[in-house]
PDB file of N, CA and C in Angstrom:
ATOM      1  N   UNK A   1     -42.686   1.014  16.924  1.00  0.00           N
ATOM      2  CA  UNK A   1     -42.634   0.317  15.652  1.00  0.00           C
ATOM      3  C   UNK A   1     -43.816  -0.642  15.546  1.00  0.00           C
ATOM      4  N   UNK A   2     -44.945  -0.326  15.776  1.00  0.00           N
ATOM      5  CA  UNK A   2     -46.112  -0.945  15.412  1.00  0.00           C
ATOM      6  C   UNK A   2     -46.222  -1.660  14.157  1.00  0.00           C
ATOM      7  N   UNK A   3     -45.864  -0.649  12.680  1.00  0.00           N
ATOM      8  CA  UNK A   3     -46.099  -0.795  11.877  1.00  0.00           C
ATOM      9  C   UNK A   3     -44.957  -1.719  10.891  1.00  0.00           C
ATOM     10  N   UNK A   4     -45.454  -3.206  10.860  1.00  0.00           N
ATOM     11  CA  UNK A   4     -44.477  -4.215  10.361  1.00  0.00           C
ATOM     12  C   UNK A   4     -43.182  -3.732   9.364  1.00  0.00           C
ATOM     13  N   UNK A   5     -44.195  -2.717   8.623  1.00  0.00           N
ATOM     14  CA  UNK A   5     -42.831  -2.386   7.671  1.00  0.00           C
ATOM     15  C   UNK A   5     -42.094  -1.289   8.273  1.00  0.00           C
ATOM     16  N   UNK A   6     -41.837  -0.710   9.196  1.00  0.00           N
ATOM     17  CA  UNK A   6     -41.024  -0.103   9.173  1.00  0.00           C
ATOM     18  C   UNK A   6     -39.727  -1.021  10.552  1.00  0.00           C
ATOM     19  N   UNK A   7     -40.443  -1.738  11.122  1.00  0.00           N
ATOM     20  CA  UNK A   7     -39.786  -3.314  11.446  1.00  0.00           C
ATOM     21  C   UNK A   7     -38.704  -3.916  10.372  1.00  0.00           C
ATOM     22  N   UNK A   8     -39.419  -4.608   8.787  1.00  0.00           N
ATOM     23  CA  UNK A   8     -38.575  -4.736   7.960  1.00  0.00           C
ATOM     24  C   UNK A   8     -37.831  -4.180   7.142  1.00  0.00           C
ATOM     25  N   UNK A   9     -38.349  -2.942   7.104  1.00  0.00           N
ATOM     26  CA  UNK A   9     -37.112  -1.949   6.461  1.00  0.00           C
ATOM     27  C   UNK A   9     -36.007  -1.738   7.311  1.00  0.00           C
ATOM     28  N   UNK A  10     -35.923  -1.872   8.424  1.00  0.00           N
ATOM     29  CA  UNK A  10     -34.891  -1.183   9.447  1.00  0.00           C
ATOM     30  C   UNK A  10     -34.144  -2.790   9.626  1.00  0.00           C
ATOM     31  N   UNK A  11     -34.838  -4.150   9.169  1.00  0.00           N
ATOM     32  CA  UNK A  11     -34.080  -5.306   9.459  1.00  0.00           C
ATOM     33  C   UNK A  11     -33.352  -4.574   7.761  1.00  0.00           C
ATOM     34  N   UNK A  12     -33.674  -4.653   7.063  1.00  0.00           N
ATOM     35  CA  UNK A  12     -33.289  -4.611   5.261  1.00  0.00           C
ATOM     36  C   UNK A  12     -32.043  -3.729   5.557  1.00  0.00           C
ATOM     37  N   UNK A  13     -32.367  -2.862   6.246  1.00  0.00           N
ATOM     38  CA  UNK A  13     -30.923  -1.600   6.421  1.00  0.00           C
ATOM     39  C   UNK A  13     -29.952  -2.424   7.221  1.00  0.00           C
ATOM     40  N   UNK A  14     -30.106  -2.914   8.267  1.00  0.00           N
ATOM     41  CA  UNK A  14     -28.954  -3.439   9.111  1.00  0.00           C
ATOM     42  C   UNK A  14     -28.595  -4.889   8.139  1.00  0.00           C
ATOM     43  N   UNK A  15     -29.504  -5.614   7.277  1.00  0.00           N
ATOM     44  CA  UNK A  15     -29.092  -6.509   6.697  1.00  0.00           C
ATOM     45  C   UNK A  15     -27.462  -6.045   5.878  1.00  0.00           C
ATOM     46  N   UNK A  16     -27.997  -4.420   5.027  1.00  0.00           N
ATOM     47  CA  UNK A  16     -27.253  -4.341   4.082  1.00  0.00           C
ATOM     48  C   UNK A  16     -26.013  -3.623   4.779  1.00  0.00           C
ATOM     49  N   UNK A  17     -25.874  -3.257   6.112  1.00  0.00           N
ATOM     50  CA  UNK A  17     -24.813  -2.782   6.565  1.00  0.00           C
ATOM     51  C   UNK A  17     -23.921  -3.685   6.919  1.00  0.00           C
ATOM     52  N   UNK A  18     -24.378  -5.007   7.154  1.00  0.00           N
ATOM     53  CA  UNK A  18     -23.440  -6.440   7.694  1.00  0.00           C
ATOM     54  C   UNK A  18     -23.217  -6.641   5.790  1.00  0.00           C
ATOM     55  N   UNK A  19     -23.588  -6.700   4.915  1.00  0.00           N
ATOM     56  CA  UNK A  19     -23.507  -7.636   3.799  1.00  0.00           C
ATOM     57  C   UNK A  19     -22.286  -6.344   2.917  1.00  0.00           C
ATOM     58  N   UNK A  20     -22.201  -5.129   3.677  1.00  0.00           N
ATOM     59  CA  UNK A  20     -21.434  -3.930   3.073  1.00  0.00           C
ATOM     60  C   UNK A  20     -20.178  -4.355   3.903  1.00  0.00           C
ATOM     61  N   UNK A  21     -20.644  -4.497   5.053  1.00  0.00           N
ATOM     62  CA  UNK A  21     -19.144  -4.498   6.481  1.00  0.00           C
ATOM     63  C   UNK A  21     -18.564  -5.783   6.058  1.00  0.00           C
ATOM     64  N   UNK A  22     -18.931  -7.052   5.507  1.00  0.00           N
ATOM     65  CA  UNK A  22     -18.269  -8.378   4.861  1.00  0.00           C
ATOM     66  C   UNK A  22     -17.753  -7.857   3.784  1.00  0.00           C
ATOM     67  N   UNK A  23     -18.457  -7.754   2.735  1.00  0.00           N
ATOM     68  CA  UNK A  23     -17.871  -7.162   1.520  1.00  0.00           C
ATOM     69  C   UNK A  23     -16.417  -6.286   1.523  1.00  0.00           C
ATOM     70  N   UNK A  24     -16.602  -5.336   2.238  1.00  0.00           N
ATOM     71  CA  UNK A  24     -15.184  -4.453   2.747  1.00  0.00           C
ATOM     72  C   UNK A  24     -13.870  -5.169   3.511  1.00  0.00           C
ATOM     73  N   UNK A  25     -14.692  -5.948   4.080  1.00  0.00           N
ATOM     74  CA  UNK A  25     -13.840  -6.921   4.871  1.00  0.00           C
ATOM     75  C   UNK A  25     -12.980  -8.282   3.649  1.00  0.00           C
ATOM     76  N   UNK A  26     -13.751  -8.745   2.945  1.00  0.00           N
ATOM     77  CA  UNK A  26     -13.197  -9.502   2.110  1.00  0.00           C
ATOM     78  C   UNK A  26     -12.742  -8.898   0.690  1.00  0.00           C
ATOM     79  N   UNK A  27     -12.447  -8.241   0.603  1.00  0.00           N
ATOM     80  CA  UNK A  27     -11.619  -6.973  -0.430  1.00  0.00           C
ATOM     81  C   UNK A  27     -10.936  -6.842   0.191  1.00  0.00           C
ATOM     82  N   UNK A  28     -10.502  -6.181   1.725  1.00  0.00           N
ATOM     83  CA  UNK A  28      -9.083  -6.129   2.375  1.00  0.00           C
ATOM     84  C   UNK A  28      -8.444  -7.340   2.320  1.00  0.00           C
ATOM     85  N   UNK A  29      -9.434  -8.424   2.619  1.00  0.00           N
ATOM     86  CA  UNK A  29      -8.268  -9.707   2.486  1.00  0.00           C
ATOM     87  C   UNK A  29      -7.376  -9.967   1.415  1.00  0.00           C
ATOM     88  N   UNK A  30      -8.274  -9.770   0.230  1.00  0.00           N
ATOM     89  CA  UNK A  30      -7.776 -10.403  -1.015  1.00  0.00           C
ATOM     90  C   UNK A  30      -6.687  -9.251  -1.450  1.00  0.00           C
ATOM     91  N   UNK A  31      -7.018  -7.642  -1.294  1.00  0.00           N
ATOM     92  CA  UNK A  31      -5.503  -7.275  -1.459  1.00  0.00           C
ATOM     93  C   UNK A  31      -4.635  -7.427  -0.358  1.00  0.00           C
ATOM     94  N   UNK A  32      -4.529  -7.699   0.575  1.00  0.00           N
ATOM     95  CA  UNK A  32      -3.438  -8.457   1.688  1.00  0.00           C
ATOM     96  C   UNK A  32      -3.131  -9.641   0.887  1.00  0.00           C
ATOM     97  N   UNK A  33      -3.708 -10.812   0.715  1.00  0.00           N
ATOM     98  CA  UNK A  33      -3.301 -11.949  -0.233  1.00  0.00           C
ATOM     99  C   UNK A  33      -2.394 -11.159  -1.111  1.00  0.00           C
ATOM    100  N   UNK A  34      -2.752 -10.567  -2.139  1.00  0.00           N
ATOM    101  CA  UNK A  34      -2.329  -9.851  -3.388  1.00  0.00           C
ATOM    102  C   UNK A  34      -0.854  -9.522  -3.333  1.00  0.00           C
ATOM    103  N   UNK A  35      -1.164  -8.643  -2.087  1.00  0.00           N
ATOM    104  CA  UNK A  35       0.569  -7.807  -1.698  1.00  0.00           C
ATOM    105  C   UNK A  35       1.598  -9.167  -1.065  1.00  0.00           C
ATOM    106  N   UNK A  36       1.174 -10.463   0.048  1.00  0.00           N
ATOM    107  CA  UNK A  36       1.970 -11.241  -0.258  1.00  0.00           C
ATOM    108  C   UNK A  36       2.145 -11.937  -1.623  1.00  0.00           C
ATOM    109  N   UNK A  37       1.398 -12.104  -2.251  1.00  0.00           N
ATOM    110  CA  UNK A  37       1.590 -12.730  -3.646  1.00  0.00           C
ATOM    111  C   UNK A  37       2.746 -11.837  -4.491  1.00  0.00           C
ATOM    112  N   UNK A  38       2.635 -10.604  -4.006  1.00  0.00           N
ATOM    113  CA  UNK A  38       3.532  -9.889  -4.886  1.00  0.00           C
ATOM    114  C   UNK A  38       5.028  -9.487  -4.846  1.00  0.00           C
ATOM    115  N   UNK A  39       5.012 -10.140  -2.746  1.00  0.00           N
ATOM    116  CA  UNK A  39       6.160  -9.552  -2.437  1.00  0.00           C
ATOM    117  C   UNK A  39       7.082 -10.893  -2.443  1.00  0.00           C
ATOM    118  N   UNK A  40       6.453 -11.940  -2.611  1.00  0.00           N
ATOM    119  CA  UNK A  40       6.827 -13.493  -2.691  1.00  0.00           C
ATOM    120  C   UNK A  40       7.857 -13.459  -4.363  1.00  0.00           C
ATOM    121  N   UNK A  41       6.733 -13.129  -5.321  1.00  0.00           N
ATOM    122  CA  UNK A  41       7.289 -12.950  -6.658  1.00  0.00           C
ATOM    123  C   UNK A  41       8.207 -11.919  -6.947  1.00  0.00           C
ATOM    124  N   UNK A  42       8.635 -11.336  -6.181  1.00  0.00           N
ATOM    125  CA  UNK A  42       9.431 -10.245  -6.440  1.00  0.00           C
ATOM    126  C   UNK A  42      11.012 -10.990  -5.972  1.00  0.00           C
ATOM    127  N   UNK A  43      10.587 -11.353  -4.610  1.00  0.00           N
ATOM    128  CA  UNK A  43      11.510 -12.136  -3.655  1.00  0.00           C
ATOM    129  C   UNK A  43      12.335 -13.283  -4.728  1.00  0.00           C
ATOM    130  N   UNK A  44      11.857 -13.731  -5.600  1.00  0.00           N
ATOM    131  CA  UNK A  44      11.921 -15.102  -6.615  1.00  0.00           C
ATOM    132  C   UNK A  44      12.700 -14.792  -7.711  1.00  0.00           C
ATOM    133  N   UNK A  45      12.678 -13.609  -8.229  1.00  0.00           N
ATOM    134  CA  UNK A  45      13.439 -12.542  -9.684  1.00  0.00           C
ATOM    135  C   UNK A  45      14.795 -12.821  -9.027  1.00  0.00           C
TER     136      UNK A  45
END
C-alpha cells in the first residue's frame, strides 16, 4: 500500500463498516425499547 489513497479508501471502507455495525446496533435497541414500551402498555389496558 504505497499509494496513500488506496491507504484512505480502505480507512473510508472500514470507517463505513463501524458507522453501518452502530447504526444496526442502535435500531435493535430502539425496537427492544419499543417492544417493552408495548408490552408495558398492553400490561396497563
Amino acid at each position: 500500500m504505497a499509494d496513500p489513497r488506496v491507504f484512505f479508501a480502505a480507512e473510508r471502507t472500514l470507517l463505513a463498516w463501524i458507522r453501518t455495525g452502530l447504526t444496526i446496533m442502535g435500531f435493535g435497541f430502539v425496537v427492544a425499547r419499543f417492544g417493552l414500551f408495548l408490552r408495558l402498555f398492553v400490561a396497563q389496558r
